[in-house]
C-alpha atoms as a PDB file:
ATOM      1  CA  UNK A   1      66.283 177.337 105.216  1.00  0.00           C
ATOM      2  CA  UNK A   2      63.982 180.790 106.265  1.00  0.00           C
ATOM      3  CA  UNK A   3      66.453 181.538 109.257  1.00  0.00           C
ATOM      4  CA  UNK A   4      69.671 180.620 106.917  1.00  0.00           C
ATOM      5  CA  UNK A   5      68.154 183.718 104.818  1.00  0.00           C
ATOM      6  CA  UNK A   6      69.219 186.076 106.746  1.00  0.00           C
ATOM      7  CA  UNK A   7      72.648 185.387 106.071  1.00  0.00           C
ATOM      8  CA  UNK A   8      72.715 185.613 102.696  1.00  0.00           C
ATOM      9  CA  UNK A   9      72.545 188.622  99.996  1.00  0.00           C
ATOM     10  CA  UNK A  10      72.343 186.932  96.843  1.00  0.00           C
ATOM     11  CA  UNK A  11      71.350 183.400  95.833  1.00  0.00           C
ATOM     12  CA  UNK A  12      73.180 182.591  92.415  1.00  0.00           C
ATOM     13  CA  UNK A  13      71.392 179.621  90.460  1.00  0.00           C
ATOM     14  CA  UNK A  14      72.908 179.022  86.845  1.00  0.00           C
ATOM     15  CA  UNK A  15      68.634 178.561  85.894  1.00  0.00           C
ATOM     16  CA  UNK A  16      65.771 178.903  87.308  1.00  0.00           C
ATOM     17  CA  UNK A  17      64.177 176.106  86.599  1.00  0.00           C
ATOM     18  CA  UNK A  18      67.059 173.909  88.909  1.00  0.00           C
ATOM     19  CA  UNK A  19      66.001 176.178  92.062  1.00  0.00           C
ATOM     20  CA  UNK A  20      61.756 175.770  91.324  1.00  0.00           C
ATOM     21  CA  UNK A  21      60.003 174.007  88.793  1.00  0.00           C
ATOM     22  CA  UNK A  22      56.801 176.204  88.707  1.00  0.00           C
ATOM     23  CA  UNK A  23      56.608 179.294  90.894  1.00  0.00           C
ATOM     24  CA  UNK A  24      59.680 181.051  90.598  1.00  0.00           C
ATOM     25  CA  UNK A  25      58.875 184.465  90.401  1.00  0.00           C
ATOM     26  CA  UNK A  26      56.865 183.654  94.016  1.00  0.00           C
ATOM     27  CA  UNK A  27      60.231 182.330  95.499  1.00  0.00           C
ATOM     28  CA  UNK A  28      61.828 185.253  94.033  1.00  0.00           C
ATOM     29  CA  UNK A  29      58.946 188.015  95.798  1.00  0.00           C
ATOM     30  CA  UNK A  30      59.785 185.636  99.156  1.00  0.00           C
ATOM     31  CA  UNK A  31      63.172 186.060  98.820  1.00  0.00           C
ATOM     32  CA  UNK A  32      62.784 189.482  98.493  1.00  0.00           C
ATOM     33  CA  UNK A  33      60.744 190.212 101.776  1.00  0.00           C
ATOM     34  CA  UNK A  34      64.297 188.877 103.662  1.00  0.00           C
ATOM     35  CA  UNK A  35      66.018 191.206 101.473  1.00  0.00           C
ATOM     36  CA  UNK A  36      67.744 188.265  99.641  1.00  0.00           C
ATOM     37  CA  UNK A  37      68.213 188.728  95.851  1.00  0.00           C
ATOM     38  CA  UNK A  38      67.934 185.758  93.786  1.00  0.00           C
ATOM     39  CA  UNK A  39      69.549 186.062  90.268  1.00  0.00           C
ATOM     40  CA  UNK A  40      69.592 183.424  86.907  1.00  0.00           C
ATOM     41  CA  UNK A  41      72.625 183.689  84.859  1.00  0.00           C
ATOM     42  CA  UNK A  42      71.465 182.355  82.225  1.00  0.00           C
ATOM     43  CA  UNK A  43      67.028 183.427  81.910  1.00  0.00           C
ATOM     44  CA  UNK A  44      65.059 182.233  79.099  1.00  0.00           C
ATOM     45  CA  UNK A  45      63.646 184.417  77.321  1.00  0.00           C
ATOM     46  CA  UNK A  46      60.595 186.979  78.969  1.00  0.00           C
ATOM     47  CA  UNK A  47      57.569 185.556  79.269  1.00  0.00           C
ATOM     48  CA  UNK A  48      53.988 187.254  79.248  1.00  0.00           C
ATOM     49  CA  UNK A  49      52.676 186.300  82.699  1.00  0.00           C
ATOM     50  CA  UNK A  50      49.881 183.899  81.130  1.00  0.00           C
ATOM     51  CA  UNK A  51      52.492 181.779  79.146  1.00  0.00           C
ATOM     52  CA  UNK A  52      54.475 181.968  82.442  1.00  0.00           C
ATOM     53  CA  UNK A  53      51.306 180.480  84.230  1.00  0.00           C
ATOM     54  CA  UNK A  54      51.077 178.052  80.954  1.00  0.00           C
ATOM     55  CA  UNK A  55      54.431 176.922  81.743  1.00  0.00           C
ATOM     56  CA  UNK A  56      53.379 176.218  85.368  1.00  0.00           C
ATOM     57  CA  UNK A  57      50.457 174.102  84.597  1.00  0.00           C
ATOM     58  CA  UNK A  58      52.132 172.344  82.113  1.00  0.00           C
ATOM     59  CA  UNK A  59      55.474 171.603  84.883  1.00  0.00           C
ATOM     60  CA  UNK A  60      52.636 170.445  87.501  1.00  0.00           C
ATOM     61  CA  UNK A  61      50.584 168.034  85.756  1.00  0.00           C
ATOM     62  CA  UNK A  62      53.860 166.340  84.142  1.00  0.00           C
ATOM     63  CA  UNK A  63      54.918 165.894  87.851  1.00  0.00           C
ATOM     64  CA  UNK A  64      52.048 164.549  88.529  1.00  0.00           C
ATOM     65  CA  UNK A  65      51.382 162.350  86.163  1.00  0.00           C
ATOM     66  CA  UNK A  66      54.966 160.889  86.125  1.00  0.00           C
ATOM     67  CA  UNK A  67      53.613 159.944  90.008  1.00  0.00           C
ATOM     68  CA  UNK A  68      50.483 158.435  88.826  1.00  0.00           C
ATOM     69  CA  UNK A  69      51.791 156.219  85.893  1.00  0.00           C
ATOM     70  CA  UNK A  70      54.195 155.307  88.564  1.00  0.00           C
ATOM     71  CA  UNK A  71      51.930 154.232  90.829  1.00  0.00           C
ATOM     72  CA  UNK A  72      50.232 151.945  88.269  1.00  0.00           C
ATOM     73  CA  UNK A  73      53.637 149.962  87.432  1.00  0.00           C
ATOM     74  CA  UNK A  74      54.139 149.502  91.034  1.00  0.00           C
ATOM     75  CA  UNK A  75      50.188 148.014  90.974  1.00  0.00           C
ATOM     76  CA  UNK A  76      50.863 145.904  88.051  1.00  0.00           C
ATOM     77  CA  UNK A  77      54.326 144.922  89.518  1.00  0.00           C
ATOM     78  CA  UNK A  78      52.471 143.758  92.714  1.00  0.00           C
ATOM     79  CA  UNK A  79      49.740 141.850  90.734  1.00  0.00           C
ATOM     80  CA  UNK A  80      52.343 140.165  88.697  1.00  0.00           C
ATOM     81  CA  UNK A  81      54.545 138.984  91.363  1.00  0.00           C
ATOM     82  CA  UNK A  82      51.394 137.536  93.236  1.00  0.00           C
ATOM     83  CA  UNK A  83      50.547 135.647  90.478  1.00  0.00           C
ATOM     84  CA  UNK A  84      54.108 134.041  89.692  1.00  0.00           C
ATOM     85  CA  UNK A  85      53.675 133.071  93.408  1.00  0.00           C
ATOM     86  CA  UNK A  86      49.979 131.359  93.161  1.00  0.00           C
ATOM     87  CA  UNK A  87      51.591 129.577  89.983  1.00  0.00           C
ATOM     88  CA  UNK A  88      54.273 128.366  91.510  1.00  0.00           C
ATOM     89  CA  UNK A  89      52.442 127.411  94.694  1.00  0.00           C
ATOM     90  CA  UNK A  90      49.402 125.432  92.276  1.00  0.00           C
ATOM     91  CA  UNK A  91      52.364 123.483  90.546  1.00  0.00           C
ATOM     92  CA  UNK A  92      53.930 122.295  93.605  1.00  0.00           C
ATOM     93  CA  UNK A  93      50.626 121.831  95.055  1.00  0.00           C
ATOM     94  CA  UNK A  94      51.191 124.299  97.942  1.00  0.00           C
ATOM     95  CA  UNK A  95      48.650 126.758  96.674  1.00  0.00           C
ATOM     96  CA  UNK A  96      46.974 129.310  99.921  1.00  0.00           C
ATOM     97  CA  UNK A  97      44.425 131.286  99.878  1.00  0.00           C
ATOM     98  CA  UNK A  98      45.317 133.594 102.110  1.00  0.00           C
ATOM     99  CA  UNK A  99      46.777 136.166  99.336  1.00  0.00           C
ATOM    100  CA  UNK A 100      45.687 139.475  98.930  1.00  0.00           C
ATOM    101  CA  UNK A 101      43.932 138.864  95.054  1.00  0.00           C
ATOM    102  CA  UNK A 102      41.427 141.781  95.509  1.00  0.00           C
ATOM    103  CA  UNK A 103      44.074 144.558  96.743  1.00  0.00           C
ATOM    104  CA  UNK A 104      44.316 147.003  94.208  1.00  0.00           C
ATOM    105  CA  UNK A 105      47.129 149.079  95.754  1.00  0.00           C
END
């Protein structure tokens, strides 16, 4: 992408939110040092540079929160699906104990 810069004048996104999630105005400086002007057609309104920094925190622990809860369902997902097997296995009488019961990823 940083050698593609130097080919281009302006980068046009419609906000500025689709091009960063947090950080904009530090894309927008980098951009700047190749001489590359990055505009928003349509800008929310100004922000003070603390509720801009507000904004940031906020967009970073949603993100990563999202990844954690995620993370749990896949744990819980596992978990499940290794006890439907055990069950299954104890009915028919086929029951191992080679399965993973303490992994908690």
């Amino acid at each position: 992408m940083f050698r593609n810069l130097n080919d281009v004048d302006v980068i046009v996104v419609e906000y500025a939110d689709r091009l960063a999630r947090f950080g904009f105005s530090y894309l927008k400086e980098f951009a700047q040092s190749f001489n590359v002007k990055i505009e928003a057609i349509e800008s929310a309104k100004k922000l003070q540079p603390n509720e801009e920094m507000v904004n940031d925190l906020v967009s970073i622990v949603t993100c990563f929160s999202a990844r954690l809860y995620g993370a749990r369902g896949v744990r819980k997902l596992k978990q499940t699906i290794v006890q439907t097997i055990e069950t299954l296995e104890l009915e028919r009488g086929e029951f191992h104990e080679d399965h993973d019961e303490g992994d908690s990823n």
